[in-house]
N, C-alpha and C. Protein backbone atom coordinates (compact mmCIF):
# COMPACT_ATOMS: atom_id res chain seq x y z
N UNK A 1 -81.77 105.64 101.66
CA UNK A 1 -82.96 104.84 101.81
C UNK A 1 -82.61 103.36 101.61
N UNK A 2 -82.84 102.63 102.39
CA UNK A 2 -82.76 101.45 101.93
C UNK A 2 -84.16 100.50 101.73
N UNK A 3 -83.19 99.24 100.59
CA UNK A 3 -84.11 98.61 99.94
C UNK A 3 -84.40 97.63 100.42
N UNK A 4 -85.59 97.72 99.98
CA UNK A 4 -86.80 96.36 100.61
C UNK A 4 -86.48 95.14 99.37
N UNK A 5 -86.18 94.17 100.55
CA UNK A 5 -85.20 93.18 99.40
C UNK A 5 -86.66 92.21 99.07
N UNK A 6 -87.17 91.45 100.24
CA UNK A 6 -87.76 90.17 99.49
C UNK A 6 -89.12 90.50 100.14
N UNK A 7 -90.27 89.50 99.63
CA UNK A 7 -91.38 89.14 100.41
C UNK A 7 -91.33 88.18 101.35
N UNK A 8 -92.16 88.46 102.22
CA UNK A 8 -92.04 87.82 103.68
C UNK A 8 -93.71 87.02 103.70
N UNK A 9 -93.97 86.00 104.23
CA UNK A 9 -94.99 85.41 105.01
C UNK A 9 -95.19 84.91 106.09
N UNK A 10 -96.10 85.57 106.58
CA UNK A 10 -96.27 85.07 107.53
C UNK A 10 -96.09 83.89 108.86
N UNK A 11 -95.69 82.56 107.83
CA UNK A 11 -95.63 81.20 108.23
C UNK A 11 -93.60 81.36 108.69
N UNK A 12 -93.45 82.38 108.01
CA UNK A 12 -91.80 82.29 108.13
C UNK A 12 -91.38 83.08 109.22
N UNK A 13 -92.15 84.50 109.77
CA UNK A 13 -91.72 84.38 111.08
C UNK A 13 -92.24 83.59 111.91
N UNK A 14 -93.19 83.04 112.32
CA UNK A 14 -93.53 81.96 113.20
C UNK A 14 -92.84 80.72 113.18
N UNK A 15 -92.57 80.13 112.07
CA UNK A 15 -91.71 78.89 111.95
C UNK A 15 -89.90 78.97 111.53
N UNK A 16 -89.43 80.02 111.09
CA UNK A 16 -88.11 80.52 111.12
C UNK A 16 -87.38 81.55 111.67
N UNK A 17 -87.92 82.28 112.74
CA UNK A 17 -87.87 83.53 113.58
C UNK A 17 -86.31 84.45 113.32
N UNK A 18 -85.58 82.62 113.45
CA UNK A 18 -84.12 83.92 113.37
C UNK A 18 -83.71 84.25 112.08
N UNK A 19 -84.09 83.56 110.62
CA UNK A 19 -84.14 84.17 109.13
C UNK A 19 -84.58 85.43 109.03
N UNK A 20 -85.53 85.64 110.05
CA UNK A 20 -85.92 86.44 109.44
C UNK A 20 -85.82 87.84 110.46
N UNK A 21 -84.99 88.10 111.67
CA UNK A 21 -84.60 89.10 112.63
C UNK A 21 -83.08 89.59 111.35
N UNK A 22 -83.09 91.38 111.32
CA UNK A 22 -82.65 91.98 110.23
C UNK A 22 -82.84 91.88 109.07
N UNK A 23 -83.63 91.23 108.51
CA UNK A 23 -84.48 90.92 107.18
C UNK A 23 -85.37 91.82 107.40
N UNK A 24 -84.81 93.17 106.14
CA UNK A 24 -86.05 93.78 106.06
C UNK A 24 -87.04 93.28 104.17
N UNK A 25 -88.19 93.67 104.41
CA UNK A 25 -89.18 92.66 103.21
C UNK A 25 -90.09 93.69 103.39
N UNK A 26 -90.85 93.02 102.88
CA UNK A 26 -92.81 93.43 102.73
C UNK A 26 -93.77 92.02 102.75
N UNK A 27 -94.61 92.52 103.11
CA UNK A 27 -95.87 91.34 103.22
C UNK A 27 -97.16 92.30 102.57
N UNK A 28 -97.50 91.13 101.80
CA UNK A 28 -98.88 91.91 101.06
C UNK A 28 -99.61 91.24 102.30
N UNK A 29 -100.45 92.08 102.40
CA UNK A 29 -101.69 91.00 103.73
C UNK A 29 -103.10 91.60 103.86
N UNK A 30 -103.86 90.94 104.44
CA UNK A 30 -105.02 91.70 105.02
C UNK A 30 -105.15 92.56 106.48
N UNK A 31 -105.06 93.91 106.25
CA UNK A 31 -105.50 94.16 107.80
C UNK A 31 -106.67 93.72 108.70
N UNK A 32 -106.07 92.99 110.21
CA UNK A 32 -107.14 92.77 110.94
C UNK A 32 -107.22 93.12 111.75
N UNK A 33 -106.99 94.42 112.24
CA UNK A 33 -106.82 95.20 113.28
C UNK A 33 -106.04 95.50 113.92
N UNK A 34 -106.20 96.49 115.15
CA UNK A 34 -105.34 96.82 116.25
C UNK A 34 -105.29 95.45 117.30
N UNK A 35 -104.02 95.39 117.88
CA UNK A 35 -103.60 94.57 118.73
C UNK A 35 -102.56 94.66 119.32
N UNK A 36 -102.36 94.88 120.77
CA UNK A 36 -101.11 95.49 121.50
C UNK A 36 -100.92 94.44 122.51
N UNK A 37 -101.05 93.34 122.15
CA UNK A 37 -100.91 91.73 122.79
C UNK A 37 -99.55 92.05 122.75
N UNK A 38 -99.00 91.74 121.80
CA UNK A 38 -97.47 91.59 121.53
C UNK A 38 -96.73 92.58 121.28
N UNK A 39 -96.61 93.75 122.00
CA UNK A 39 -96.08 95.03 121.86
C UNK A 39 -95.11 94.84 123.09
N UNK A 40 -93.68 95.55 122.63
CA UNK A 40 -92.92 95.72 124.42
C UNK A 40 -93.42 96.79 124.96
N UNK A 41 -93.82 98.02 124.76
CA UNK A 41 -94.73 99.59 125.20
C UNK A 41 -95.82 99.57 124.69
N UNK A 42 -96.70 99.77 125.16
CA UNK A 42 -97.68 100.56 124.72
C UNK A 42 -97.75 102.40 124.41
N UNK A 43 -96.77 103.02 125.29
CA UNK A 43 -96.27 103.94 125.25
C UNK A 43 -95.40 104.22 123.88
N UNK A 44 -94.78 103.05 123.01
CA UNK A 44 -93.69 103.97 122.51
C UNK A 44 -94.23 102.62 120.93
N UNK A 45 -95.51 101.52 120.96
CA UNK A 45 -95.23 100.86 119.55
C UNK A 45 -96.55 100.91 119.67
N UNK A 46 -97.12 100.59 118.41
CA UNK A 46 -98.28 100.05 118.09
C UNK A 46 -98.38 98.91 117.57
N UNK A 47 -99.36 97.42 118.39
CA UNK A 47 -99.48 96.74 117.86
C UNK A 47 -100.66 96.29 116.56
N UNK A 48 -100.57 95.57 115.69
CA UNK A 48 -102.03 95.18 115.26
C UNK A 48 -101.30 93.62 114.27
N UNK A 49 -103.00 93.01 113.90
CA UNK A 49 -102.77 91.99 113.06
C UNK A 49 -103.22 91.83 111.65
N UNK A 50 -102.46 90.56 111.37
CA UNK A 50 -102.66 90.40 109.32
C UNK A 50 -102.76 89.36 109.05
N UNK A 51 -103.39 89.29 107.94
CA UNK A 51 -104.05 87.58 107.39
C UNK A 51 -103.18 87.95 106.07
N UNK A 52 -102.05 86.96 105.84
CA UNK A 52 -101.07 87.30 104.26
C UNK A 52 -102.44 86.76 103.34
N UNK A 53 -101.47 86.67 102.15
CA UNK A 53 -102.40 86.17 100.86
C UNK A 53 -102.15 84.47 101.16
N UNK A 54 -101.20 83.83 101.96
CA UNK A 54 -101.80 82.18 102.13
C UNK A 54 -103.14 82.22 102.99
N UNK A 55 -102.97 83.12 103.50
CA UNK A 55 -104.39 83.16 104.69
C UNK A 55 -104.07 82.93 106.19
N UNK A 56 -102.91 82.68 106.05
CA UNK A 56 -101.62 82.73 107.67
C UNK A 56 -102.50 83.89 108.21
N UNK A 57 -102.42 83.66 109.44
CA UNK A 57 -102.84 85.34 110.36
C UNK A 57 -101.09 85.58 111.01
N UNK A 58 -100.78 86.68 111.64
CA UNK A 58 -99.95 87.15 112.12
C UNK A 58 -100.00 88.38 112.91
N UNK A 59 -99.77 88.43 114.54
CA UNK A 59 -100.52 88.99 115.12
C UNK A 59 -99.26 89.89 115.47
N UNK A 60 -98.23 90.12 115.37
CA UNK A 60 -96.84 90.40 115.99
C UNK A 60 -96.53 91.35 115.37
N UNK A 61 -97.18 92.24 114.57
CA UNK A 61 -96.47 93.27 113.71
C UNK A 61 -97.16 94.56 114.45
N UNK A 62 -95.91 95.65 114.38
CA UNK A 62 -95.64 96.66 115.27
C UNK A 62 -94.94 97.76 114.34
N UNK A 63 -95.31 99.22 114.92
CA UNK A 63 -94.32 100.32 114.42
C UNK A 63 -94.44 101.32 115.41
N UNK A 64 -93.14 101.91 115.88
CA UNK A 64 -92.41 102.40 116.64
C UNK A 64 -93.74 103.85 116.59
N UNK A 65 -94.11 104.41 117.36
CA UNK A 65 -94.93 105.65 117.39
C UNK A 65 -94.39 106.85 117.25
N UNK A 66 -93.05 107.05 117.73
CA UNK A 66 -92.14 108.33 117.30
C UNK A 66 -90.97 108.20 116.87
N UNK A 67 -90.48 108.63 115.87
CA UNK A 67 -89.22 108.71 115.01
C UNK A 67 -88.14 108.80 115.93
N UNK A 68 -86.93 107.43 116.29
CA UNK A 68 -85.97 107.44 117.25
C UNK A 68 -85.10 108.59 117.13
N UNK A 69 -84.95 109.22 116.43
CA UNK A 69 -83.73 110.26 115.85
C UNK A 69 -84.84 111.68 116.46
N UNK A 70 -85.49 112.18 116.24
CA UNK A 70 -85.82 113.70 116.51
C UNK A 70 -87.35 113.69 117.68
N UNK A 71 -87.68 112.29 118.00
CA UNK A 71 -88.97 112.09 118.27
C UNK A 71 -90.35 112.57 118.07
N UNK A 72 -90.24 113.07 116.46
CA UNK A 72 -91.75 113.60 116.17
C UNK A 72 -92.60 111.93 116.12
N UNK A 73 -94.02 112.65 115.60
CA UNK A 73 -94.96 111.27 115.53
C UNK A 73 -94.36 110.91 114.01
N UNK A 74 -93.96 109.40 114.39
CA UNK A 74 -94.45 108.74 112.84
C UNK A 74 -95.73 108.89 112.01
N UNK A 75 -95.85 109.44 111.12
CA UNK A 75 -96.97 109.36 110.05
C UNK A 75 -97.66 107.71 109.32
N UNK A 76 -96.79 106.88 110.11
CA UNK A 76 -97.16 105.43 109.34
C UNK A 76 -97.74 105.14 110.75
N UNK A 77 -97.61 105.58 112.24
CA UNK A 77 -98.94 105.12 113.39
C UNK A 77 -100.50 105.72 112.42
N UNK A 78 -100.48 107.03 112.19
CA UNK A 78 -101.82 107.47 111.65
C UNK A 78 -102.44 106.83 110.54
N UNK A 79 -101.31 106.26 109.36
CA UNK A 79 -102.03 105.65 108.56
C UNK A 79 -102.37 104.40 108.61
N UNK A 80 -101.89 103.49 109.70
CA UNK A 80 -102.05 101.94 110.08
C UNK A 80 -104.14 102.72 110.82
N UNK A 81 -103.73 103.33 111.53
CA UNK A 81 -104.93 103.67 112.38
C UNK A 81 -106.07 103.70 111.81
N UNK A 82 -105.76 104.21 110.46
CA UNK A 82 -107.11 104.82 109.76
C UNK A 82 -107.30 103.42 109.24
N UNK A 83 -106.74 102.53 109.04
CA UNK A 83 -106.91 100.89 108.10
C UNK A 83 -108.34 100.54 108.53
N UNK A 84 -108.95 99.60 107.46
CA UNK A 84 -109.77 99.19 108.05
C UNK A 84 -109.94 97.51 108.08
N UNK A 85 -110.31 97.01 108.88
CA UNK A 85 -110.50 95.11 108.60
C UNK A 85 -110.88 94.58 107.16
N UNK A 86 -109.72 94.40 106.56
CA UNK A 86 -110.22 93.86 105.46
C UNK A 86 -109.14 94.98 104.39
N UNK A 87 -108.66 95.43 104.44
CA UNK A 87 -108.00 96.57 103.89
C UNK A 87 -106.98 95.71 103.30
N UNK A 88 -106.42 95.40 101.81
CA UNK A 88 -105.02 95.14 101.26
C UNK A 88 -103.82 95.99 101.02
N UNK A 89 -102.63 95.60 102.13
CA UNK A 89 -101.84 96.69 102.03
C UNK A 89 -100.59 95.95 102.21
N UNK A 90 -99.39 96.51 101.78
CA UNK A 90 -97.80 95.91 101.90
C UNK A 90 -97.51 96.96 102.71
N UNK A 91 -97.34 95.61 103.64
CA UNK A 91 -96.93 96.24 105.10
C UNK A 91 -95.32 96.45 104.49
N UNK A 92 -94.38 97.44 104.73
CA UNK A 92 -92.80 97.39 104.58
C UNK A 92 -92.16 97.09 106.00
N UNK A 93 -91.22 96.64 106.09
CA UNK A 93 -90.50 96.96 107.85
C UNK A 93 -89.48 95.71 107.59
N UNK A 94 -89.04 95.71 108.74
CA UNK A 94 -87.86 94.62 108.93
C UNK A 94 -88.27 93.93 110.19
N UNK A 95 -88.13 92.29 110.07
CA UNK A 95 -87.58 91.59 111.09
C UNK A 95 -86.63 92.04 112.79
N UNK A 96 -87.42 91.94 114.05
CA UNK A 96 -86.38 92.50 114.94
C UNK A 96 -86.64 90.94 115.95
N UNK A 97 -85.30 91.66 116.65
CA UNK A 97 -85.07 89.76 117.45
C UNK A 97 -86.19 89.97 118.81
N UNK A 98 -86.09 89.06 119.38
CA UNK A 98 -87.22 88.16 120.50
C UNK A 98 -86.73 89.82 121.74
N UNK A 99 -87.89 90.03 121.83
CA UNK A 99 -88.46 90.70 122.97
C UNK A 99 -89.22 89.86 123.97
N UNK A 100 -89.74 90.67 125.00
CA UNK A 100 -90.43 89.58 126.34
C UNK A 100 -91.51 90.44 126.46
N UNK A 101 -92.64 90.06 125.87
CA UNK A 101 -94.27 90.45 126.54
C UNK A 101 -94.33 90.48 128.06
N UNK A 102 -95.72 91.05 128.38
CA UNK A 102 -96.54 90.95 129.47
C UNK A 102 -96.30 89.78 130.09
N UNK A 103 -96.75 88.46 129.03
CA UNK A 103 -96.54 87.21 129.49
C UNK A 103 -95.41 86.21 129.62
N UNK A 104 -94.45 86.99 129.53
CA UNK A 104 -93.14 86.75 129.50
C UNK A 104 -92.93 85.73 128.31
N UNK A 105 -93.75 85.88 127.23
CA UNK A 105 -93.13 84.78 126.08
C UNK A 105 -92.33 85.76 124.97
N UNK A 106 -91.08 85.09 124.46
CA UNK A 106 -90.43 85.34 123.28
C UNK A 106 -91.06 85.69 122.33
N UNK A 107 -90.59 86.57 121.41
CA UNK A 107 -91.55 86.50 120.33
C UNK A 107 -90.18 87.58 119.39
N UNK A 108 -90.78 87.21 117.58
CA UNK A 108 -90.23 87.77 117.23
C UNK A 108 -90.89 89.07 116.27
N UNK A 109 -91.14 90.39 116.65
CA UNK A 109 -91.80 90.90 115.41
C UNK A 109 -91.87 91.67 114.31
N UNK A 110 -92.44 91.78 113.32
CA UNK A 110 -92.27 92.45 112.22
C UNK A 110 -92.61 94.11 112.99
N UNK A 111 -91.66 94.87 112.28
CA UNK A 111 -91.48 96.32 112.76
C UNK A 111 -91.88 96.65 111.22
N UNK A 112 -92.73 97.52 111.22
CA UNK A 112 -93.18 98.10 109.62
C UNK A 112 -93.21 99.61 109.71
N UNK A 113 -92.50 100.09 108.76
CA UNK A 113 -91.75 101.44 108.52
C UNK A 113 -92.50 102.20 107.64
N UNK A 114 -93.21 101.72 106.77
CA UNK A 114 -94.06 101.92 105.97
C UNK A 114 -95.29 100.95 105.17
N UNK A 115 -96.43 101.53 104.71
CA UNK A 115 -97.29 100.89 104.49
C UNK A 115 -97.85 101.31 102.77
N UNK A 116 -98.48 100.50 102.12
CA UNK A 116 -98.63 100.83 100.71
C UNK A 116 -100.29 100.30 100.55
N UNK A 117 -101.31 101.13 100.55
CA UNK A 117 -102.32 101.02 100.16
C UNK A 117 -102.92 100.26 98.86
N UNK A 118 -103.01 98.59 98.85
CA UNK A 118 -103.50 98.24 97.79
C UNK A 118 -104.79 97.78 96.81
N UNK A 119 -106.03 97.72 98.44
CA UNK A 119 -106.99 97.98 97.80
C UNK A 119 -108.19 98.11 99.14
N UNK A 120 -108.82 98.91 98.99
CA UNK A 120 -109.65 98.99 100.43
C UNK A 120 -110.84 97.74 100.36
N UNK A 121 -110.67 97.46 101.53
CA UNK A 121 -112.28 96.76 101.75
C UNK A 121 -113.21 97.31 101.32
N UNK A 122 -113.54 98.51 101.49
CA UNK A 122 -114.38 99.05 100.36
C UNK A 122 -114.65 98.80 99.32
N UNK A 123 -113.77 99.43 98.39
CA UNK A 123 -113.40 99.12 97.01
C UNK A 123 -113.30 97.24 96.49
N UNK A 124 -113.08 96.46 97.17
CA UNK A 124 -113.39 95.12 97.48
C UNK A 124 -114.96 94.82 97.37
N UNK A 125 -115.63 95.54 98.14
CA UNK A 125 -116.87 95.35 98.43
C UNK A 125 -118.18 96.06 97.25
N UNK A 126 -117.34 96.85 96.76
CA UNK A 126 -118.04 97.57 95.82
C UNK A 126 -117.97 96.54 94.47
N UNK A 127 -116.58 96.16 94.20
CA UNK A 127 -115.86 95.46 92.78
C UNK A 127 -117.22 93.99 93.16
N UNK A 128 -117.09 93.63 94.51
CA UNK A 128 -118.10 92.05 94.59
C UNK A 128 -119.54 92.83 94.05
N UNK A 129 -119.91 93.62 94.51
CA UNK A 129 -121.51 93.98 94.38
C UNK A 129 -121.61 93.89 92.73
N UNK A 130 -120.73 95.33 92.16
CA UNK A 130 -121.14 95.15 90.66
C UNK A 130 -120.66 93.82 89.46
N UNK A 131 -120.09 93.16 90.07
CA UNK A 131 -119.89 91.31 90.06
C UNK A 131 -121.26 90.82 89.84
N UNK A 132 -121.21 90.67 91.40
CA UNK A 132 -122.96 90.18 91.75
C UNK A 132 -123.55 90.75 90.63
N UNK A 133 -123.98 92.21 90.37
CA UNK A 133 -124.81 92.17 89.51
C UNK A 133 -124.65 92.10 88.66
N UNK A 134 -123.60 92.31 87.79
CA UNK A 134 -123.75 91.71 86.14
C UNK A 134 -123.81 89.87 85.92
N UNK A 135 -123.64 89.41 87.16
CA UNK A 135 -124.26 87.96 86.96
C UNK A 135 -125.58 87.70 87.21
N UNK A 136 -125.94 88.37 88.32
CA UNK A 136 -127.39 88.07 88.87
C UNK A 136 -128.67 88.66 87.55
N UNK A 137 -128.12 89.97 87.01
CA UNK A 137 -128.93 90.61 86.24
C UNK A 137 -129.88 90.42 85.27
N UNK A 138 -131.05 90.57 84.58
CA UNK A 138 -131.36 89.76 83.66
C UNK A 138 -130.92 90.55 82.69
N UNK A 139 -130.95 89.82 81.15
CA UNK A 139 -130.08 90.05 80.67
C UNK A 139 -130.95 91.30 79.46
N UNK A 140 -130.76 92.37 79.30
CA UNK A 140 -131.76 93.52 78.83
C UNK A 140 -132.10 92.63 77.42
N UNK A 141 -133.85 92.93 77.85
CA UNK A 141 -134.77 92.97 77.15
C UNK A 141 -134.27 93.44 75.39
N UNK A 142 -134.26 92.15 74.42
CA UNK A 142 -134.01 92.97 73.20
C UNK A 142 -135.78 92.77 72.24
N UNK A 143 -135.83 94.03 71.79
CA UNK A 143 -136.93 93.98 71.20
C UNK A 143 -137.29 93.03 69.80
N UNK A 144 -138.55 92.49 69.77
CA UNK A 144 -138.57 91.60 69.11
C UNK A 144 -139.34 92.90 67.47
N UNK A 145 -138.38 92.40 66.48
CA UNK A 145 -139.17 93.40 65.54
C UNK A 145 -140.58 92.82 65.15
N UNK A 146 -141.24 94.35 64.98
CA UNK A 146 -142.58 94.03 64.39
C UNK A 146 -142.95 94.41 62.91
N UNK A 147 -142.80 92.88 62.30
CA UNK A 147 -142.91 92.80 60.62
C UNK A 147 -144.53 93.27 60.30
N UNK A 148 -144.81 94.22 59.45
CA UNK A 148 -146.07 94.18 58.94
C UNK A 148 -145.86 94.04 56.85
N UNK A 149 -146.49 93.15 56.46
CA UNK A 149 -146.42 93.03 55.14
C UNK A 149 -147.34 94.34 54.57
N UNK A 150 -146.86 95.16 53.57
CA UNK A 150 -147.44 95.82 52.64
C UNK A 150 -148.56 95.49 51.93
N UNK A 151 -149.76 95.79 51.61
CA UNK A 151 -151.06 95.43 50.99
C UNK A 151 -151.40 96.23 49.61
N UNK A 152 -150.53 97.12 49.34
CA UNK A 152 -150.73 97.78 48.37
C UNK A 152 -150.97 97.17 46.79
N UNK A 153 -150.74 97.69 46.27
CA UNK A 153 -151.48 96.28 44.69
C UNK A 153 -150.03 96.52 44.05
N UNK A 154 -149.22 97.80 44.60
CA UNK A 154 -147.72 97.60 43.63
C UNK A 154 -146.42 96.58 44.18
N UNK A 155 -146.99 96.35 45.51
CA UNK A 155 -146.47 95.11 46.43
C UNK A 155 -146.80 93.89 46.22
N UNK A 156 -148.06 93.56 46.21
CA UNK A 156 -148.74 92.34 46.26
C UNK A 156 -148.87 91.91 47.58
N UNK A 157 -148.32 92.31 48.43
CA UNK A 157 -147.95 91.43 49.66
C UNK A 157 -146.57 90.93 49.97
N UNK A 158 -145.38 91.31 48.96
CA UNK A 158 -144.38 90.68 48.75
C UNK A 158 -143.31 91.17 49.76
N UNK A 159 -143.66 92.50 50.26
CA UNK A 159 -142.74 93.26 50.89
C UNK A 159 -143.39 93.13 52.98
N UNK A 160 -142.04 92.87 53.54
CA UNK A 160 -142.56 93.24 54.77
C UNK A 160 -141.40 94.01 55.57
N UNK A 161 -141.75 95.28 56.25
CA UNK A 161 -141.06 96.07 56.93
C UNK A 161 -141.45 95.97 58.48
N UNK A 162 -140.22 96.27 59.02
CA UNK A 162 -140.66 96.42 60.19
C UNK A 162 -140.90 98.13 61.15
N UNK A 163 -141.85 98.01 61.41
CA UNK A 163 -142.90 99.13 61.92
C UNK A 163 -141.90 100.03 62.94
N UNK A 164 -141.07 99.77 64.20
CA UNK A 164 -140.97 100.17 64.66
C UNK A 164 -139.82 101.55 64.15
């Protein structure tokens, strides 16, 4: 197995392309969907895109749909699939060199081998709500005690308890 050496951003394949072709890494990012813009097959990769934690988008990341060695399905196409917009996950994969799109432009993209579930949009959306409400909330009612003084003649009046 080999090891996933460094973190990658976004801004570094777009602005350093060849650092980072055989550099394999991870990118923590946001999933933003499917996208097969920048795929060489549609037949044989899946494309989609990611917003890192600078907030870079990156539209170029891809994983191979069947295992080159025995050609079953990769299990990391099904779990990119199920992602949802907004999903935090470390993408794993390596750097591969300039392929030629549809539109005949260069490009260099992240190939991701595996993926690591780090927090769903969901779970995002749930953590903001109960946020929201322990700020928005008012703040529970504390009861105000109710003193009544004693009238008895071995009291005088001296004593007061509260009733509730």
């Amino acid at each position: 197995m080999r090891r996933w050496q460094d973190e990658i951003y976004s801004a570094v394949f777009e602005n350093f392309q060849r650092k980072v072709v055989g550099h394999y890494g991870w990118i923590d990012a946001y999933f933003q969907g499917l996208n097969n813009s920048y795929v060489e097959s549609k037949e044989d990769e899946l494309g989609f895109g990611i917003r890192d934690e600078n907030g870079d988008s990156y539209s170029k990341c891809r994983a191979i749909k069947r295992d080159p060695h025995n050609g079953s399905p990769d299990p990391v196409i099904s779990e990119i699939m199920n992602l949802k917009r907004g999903d935090k996950v470390r993408f794993i994969g390596v750097g591969m060199p300039d392929v030629q799109n549809d539109n005949m432009n260069k490009l260099t993209g992240f190939y991701v081998s595996k993926i690591e579930i780090i927090e769903t949009a969901t779970e995002k959306m749930s953590q903001r709500a109960a946020r929201h409400k322990r700020i928005h909330e008012p703040a529970a009612e504390q009861k105000t005690p109710r003193y009544v003084t004693c009238r008895s003649q071995h009291c005088d009046g001296h004593i007061e308890f509260d009733c509730e």
